[in-house]
Protein backbone atom coordinates (compact mmCIF):
# COMPACT_ATOMS: atom_id res chain seq x y z
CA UNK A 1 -46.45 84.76 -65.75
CA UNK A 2 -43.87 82.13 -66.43
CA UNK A 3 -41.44 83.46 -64.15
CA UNK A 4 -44.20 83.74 -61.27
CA UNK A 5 -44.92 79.70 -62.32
CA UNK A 6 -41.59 79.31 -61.72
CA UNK A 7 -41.14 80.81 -58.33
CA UNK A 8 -43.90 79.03 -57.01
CA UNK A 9 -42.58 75.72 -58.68
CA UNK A 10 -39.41 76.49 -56.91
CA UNK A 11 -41.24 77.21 -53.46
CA UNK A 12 -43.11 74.56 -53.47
CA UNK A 13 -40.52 72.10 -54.07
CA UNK A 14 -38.62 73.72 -51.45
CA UNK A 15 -41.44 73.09 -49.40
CA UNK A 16 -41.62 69.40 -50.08
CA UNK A 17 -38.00 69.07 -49.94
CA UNK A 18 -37.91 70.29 -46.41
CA UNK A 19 -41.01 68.28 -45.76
CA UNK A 20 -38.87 65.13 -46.15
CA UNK A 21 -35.81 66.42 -44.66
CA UNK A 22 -35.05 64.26 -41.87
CA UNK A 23 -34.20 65.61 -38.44
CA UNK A 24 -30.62 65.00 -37.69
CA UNK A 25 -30.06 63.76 -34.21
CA UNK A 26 -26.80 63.70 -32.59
CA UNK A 27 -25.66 60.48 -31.42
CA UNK A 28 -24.01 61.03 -28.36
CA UNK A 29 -20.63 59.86 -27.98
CA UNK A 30 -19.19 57.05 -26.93
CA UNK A 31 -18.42 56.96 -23.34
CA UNK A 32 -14.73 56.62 -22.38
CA UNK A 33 -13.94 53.48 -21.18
CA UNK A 34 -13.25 52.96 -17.45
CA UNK A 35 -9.36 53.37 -16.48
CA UNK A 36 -8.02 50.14 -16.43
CA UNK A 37 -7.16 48.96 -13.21
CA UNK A 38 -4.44 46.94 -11.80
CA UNK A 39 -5.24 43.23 -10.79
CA UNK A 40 -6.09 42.70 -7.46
CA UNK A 41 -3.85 40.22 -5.62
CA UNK A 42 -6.46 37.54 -4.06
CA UNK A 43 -5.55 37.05 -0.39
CA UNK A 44 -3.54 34.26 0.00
CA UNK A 45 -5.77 32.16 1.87
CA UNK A 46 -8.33 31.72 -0.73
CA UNK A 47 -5.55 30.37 -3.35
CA UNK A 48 -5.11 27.11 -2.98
CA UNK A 49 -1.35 25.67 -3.04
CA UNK A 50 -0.98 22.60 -3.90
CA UNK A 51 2.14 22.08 -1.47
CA UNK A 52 0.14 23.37 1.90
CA UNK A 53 -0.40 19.50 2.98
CA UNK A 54 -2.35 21.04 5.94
CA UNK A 55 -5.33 22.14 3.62
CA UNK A 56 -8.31 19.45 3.64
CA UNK A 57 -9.08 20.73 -0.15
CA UNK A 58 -5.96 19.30 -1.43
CA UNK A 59 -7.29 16.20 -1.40
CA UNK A 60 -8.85 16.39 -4.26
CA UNK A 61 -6.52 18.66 -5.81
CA UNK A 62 -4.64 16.94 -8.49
CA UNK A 63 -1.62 19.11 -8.36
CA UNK A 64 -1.62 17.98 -4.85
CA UNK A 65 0.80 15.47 -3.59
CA UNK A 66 -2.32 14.61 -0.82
CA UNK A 67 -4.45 13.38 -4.37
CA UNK A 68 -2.38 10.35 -4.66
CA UNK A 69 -3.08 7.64 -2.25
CA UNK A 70 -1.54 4.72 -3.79
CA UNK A 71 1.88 3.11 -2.75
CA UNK A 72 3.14 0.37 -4.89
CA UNK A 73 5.62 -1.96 -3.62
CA UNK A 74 8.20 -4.96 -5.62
CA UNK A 75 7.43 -8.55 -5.09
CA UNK A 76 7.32 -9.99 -2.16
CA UNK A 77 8.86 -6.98 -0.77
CA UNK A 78 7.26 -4.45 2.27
CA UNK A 79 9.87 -1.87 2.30
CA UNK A 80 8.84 1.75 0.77
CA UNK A 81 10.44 2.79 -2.60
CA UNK A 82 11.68 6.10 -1.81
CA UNK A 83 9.62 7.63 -4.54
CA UNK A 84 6.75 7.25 -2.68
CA UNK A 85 7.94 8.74 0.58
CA UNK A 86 7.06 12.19 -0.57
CA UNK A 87 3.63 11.02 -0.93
CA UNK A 88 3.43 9.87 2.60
CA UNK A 89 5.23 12.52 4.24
CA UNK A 90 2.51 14.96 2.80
CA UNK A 91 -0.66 12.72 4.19
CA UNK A 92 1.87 12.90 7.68
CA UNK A 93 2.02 16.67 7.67
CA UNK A 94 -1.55 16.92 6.63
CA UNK A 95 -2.73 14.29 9.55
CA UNK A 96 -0.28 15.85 11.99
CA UNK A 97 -2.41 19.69 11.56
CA UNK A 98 -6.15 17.84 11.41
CA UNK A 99 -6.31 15.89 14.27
CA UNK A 100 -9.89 15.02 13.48
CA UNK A 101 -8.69 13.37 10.55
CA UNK A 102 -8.09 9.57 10.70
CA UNK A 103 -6.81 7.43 7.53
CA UNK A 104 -6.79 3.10 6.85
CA UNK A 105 -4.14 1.66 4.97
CA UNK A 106 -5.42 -1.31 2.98
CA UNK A 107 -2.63 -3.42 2.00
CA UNK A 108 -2.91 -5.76 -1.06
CA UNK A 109 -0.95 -7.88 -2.96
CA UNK A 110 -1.05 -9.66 -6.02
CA UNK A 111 -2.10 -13.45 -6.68
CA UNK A 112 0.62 -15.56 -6.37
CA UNK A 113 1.38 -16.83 -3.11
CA UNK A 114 -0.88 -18.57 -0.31
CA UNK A 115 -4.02 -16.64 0.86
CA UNK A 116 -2.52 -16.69 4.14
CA UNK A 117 0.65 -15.51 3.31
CA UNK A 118 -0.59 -12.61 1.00
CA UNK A 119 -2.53 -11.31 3.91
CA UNK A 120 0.23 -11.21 5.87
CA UNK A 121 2.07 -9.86 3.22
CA UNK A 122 -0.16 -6.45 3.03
CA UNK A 123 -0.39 -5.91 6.62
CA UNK A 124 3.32 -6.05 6.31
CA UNK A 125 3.15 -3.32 4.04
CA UNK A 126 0.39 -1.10 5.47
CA UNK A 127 2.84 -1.30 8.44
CA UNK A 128 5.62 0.00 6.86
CA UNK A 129 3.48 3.24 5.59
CA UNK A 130 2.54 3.38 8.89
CA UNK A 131 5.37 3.12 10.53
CA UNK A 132 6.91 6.06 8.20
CA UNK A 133 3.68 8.13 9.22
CA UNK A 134 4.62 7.52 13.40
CA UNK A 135 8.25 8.22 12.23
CA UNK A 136 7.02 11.76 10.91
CA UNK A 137 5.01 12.36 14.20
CA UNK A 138 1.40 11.33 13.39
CA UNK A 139 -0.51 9.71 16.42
CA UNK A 140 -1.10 6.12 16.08
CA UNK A 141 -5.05 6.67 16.99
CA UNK A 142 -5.15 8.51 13.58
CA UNK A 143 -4.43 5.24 11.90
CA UNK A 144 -5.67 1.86 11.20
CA UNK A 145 -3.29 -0.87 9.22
CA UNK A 146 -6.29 -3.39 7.30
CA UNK A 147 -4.82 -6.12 4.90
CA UNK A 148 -6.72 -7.76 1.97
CA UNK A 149 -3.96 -9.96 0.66
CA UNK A 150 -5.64 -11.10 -2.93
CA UNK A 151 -8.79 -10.72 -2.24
CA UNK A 152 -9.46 -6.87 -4.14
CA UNK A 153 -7.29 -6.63 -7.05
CA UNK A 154 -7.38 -3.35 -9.18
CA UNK A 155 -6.53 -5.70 -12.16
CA UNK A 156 -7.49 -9.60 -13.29
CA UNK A 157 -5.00 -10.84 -15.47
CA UNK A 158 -1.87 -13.05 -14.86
CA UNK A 159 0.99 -11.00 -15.91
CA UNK A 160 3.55 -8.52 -14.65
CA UNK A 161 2.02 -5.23 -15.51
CA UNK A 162 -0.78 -6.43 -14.02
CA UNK A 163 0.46 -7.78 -10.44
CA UNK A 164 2.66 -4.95 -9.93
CA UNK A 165 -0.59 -2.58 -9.89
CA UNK A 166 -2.08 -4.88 -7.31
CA UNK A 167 1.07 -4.78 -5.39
CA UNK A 168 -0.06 -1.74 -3.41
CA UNK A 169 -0.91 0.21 -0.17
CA UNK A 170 -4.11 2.40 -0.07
CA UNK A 171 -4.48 5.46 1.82
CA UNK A 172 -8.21 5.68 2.64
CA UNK A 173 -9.07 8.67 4.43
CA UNK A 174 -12.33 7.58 7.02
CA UNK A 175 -13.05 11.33 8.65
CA UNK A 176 -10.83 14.71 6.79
């Protein structure tokens, strides 16, 4: 009888041992991942280049030449510096392809001097950008020379590093 206890000790924990078996599920496998593919060159026209002076959004691009619109000038000088003439030969090519486009050059200059004369002064020098801008083909309805002399300096103070920043010609664009 012990051996028949036995057996059915053994069954039964069998029995309970399958009872609590789990069930083994398969996790299915990973899928492959998809074949890389090669990059796919944008069409030209939606990258923007910074040196296509013909596209309005470069005017805000800051890799653009077209972003700055500042010309600085020496005392009591109107001539150009030829570092800036870069700068206006890209507004000239961009104002030469948008005809719609029409820009004011505010001409400023620092404090010293009679109010008179500083007004004369920055018309002096929005005429120079402008006559750079007829010189590279850009229709004289398309711009507007305006001086303020003194009257809006960038900077207050009396010194050097301050007049040479108010020493300047500003390219306002009034339609893109």
């Amino acid at each position: 009888m012990k051996t028949a206890l036995r057996f059915i000790a053994l069954v039964m924990l069998a029995a309970i041992l399958a009872a609590c078996a789990r069930e083994t599920v398969e996790e299915p496998e990973a899928p492959e991942p998809p074949p890389t593919q090669e990059p796919v060159d944008e069409p030209e026209t939606d990258r923007l280049n910074p040196r296509d002076y013909t596209d309005p959004r470069n005017l805000d691009n800051s890799d653009s030449l077209l972003s700055q619109r500042v010309i600085y000038f020496e005392f009591d000088r109107s001539n150009v510096r030829s570092q800036f003439r870069p700068i206006i030969e890209a507004h000239a090519e961009y104002l030469r392809s948008n005809p719609s486009a029409r820009v004011m050059l505010e001409g400023h200059a620092d404090e010293r001097g009679s109010r008179e004369y500083n007004l004369g002064l920055g018309e002096r020098r929005g005429n120079s950008v402008q006559d750079l801008l007829s010189a590279n083909n850009v229709p004289s309805r398309q711009v507007e020379v305006v001086s303020y002399g003194e009257e809006r300096p960038v900077c207050r103070e009396s010194n050097e590093d301050c007049w040479q920043r108010n020493r300047r010609v500003e390219i306002v664009y009034t339609a893109r």
